[in-house]
N, C-alpha and C. Protein backbone atom coordinates (compact mmCIF):
# COMPACT_ATOMS: atom_id res chain seq x y z
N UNK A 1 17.08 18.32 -48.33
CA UNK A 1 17.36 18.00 -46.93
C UNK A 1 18.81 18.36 -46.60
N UNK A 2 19.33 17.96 -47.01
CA UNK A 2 21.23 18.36 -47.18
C UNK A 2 21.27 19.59 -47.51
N UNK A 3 20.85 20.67 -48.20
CA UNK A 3 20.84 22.10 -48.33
C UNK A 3 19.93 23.10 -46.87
N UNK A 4 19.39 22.16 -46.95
CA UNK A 4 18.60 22.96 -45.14
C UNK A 4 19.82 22.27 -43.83
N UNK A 5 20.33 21.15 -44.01
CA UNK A 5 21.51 20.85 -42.78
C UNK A 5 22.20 21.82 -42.61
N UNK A 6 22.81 21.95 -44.36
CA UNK A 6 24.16 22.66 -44.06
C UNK A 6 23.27 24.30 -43.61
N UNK A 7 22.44 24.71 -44.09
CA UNK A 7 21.60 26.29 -43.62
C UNK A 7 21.78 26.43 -42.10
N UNK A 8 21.33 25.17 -41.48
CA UNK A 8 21.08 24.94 -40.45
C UNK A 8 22.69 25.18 -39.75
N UNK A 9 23.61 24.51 -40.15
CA UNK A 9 24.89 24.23 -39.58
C UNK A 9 25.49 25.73 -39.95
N UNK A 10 25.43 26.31 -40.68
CA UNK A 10 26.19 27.85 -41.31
C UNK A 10 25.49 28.77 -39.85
N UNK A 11 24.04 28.42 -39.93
CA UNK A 11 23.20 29.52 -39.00
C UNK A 11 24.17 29.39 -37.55
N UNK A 12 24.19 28.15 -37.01
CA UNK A 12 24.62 27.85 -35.64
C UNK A 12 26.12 27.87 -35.78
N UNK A 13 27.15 28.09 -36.69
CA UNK A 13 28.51 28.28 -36.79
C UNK A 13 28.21 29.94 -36.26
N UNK A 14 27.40 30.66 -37.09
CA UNK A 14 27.50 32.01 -37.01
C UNK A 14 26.90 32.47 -35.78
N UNK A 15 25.91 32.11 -35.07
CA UNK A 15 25.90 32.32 -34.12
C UNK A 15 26.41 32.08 -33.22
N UNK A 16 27.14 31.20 -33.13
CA UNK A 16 28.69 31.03 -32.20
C UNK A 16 29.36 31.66 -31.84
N UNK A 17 29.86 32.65 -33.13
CA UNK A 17 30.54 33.23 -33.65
C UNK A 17 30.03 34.78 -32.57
N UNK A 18 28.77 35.01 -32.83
CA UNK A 18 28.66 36.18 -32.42
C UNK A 18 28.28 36.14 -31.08
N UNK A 19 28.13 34.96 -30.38
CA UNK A 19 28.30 34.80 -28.82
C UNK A 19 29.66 34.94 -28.40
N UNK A 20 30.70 34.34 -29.03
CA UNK A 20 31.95 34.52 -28.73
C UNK A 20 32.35 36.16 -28.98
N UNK A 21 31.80 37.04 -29.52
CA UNK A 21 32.27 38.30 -29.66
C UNK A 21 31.47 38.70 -29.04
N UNK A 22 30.77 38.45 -28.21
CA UNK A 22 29.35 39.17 -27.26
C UNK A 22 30.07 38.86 -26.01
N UNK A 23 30.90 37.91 -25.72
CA UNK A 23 31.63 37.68 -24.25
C UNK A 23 33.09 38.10 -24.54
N UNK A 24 33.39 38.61 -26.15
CA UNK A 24 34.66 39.19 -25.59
C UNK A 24 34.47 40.69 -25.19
N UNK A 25 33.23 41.32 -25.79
CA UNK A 25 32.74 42.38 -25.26
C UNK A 25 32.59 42.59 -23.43
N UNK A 26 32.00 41.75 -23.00
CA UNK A 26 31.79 41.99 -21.42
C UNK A 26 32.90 41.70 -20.98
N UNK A 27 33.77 40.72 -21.12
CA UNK A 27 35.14 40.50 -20.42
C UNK A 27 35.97 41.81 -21.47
């Protein structure tokens, strides 16, 4: 359960990640 959180928490850090470089693209 604690090895799928943190999966879970790495996945949604990184996709953060690549929303924030997806809007530094359009701006």
């Amino acid at each position: 359960m604690s090895l799928f959180f943190g999966r879970s928490l790495f996945h949604f850090a990184f996709g953060s990640v690549l929303v924030d470089m997806l809007w530094i693209v359009i701006f």
